[in-house]
PDB file of N, CA and C in Angstrom:
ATOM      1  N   UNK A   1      57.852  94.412  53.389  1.00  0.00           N
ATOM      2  CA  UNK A   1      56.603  94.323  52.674  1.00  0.00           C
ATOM      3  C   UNK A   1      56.280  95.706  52.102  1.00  0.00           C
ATOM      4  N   UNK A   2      55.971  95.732  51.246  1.00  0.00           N
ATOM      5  CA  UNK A   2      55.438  96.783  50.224  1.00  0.00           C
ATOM      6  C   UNK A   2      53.887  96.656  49.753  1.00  0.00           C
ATOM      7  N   UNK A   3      52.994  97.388  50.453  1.00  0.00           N
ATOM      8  CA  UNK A   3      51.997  97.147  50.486  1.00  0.00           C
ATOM      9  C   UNK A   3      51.304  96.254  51.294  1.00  0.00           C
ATOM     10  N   UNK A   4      50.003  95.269  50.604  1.00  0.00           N
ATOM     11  CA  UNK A   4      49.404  94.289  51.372  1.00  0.00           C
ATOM     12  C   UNK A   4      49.975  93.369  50.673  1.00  0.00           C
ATOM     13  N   UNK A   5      50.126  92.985  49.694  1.00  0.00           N
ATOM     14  CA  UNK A   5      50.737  92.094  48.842  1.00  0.00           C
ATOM     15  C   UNK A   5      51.679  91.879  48.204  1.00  0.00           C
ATOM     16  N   UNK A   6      52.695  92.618  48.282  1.00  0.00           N
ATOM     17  CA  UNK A   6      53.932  92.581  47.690  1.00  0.00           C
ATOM     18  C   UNK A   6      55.097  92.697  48.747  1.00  0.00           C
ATOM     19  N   UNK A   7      56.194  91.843  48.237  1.00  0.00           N
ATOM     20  CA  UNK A   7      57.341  92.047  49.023  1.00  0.00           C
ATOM     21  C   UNK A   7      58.735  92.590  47.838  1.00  0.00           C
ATOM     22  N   UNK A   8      59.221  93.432  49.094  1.00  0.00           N
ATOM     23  CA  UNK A   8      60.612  93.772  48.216  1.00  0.00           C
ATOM     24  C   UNK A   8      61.554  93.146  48.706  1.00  0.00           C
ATOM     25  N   UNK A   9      63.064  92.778  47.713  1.00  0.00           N
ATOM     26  CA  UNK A   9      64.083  92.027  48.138  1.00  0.00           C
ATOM     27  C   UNK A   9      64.854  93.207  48.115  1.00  0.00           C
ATOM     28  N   UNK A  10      65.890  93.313  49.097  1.00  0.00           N
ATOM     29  CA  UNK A  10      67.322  94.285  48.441  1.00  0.00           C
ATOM     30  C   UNK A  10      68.458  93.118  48.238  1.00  0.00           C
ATOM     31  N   UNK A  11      69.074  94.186  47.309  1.00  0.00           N
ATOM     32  CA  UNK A  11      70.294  93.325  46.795  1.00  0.00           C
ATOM     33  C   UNK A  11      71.758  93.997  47.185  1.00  0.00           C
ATOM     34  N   UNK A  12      72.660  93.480  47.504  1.00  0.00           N
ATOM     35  CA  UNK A  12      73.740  94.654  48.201  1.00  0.00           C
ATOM     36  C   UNK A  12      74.250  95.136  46.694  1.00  0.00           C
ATOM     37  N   UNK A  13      74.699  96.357  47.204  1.00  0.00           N
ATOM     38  CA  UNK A  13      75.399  97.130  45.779  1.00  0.00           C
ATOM     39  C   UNK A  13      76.320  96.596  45.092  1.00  0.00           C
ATOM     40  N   UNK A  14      77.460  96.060  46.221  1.00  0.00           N
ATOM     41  CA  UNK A  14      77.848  95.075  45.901  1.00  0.00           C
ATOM     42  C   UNK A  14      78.304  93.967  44.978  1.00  0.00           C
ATOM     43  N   UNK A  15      77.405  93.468  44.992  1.00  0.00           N
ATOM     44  CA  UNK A  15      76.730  91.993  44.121  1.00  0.00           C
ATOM     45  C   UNK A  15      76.353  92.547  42.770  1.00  0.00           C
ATOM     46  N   UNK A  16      75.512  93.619  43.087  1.00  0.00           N
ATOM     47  CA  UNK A  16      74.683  94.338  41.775  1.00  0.00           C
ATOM     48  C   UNK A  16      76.277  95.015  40.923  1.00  0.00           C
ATOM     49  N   UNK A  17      77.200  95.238  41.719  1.00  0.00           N
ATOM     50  CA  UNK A  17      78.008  95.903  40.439  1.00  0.00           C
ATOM     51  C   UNK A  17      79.209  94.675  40.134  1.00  0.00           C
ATOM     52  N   UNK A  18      79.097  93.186  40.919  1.00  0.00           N
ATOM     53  CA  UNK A  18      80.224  91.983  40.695  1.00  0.00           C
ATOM     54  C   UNK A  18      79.426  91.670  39.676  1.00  0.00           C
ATOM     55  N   UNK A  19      77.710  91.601  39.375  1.00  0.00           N
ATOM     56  CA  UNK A  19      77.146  91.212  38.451  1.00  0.00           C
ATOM     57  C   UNK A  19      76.694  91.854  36.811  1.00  0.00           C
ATOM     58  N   UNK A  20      77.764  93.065  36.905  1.00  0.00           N
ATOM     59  CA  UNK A  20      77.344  94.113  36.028  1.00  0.00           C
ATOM     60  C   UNK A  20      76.250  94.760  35.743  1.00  0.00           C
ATOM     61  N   UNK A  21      75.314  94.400  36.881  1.00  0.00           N
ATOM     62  CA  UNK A  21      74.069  95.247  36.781  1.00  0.00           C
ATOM     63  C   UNK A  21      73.943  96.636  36.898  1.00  0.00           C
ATOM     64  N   UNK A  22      72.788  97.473  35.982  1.00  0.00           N
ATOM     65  CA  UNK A  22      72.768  98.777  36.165  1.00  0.00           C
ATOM     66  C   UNK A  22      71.370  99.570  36.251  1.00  0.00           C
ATOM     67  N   UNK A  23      71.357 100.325  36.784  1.00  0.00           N
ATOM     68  CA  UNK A  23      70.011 100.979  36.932  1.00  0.00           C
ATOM     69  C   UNK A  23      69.283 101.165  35.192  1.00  0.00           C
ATOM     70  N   UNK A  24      68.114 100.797  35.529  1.00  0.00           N
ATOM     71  CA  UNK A  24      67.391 100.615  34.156  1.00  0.00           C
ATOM     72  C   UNK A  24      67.257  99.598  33.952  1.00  0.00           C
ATOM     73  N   UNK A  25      68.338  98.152  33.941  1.00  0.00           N
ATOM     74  CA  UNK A  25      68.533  96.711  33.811  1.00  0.00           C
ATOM     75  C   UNK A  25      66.834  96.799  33.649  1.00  0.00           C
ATOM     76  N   UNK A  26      66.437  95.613  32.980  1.00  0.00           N
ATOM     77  CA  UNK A  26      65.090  94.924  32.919  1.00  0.00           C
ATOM     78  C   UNK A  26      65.462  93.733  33.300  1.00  0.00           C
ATOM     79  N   UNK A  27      64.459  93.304  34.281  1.00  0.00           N
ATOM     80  CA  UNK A  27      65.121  91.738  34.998  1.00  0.00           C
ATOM     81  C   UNK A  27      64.272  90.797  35.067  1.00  0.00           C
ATOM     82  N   UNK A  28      64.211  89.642  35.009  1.00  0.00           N
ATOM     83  CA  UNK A  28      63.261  88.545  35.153  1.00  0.00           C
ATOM     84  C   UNK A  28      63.541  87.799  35.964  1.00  0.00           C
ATOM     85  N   UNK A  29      62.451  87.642  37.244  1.00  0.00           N
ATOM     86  CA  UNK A  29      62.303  86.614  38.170  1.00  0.00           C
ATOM     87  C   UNK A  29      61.364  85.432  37.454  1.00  0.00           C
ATOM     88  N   UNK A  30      62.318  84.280  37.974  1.00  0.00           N
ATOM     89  CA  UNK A  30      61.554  82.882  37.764  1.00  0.00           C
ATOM     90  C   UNK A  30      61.686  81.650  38.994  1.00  0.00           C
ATOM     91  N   UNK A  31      60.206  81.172  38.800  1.00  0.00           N
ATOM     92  CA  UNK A  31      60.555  80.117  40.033  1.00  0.00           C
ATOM     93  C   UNK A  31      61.045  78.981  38.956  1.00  0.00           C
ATOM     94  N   UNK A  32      62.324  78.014  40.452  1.00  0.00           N
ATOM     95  CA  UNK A  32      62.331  76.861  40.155  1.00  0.00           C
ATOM     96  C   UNK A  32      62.683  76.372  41.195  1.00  0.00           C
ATOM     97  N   UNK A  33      61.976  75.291  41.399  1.00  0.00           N
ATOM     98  CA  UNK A  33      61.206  74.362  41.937  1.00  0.00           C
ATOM     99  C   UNK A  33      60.788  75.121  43.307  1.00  0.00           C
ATOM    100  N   UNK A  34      61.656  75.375  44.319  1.00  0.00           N
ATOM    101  CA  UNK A  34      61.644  76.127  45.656  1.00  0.00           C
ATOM    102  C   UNK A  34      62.441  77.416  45.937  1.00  0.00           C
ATOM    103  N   UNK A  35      63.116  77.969  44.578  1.00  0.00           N
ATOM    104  CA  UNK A  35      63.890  78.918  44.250  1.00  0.00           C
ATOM    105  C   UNK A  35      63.349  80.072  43.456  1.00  0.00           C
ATOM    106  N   UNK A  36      63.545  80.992  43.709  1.00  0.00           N
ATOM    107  CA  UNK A  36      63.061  82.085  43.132  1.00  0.00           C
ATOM    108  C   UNK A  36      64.849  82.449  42.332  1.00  0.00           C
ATOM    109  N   UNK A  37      65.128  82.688  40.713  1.00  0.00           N
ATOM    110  CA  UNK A  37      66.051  83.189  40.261  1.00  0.00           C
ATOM    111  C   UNK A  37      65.869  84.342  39.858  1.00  0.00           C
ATOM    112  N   UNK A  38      66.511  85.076  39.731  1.00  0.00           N
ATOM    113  CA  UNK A  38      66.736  86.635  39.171  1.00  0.00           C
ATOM    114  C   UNK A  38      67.315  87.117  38.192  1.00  0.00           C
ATOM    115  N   UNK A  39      67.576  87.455  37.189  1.00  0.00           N
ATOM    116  CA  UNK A  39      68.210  87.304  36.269  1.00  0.00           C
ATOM    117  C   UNK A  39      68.420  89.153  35.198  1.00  0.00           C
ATOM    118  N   UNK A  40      68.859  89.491  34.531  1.00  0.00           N
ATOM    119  CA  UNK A  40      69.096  90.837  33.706  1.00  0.00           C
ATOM    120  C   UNK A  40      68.504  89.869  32.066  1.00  0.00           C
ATOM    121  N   UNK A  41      67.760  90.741  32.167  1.00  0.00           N
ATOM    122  CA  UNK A  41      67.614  90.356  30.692  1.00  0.00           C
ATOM    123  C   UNK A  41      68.185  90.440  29.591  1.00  0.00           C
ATOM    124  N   UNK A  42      68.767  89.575  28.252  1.00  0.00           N
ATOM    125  CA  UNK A  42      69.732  89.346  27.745  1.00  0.00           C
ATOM    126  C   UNK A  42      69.647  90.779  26.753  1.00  0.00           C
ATOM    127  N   UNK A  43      68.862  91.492  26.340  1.00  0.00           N
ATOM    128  CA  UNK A  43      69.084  92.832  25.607  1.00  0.00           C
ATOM    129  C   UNK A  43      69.273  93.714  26.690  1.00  0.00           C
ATOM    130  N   UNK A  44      69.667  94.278  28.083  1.00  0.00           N
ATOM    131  CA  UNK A  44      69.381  94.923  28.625  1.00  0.00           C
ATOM    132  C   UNK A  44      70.950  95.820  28.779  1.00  0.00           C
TER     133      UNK A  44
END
């Protein structure tokens, strides 16, 4: 928990570099239905 109201997720490094993610990435979380997705945004 981060704060009173916020939670942080970690992501293993891992994953973040099988997924080509990079520091700076701009990312969008979305719910669906009981899922929270994560995603890199497509200009990023």
């Amino acid at each position: 928990m981060v704060g009173k109201r916020t939670y942080a997720v970690t992501i293993p490094i891992d994953e973040i570099r099988n997924l080509g993610w990079e520091k700076g990435d701009s990312l969008i979380v979305r719910r669906y239905r009981d899922q929270l997705i994560i995603e890199r945004e497509p200009d990023s």
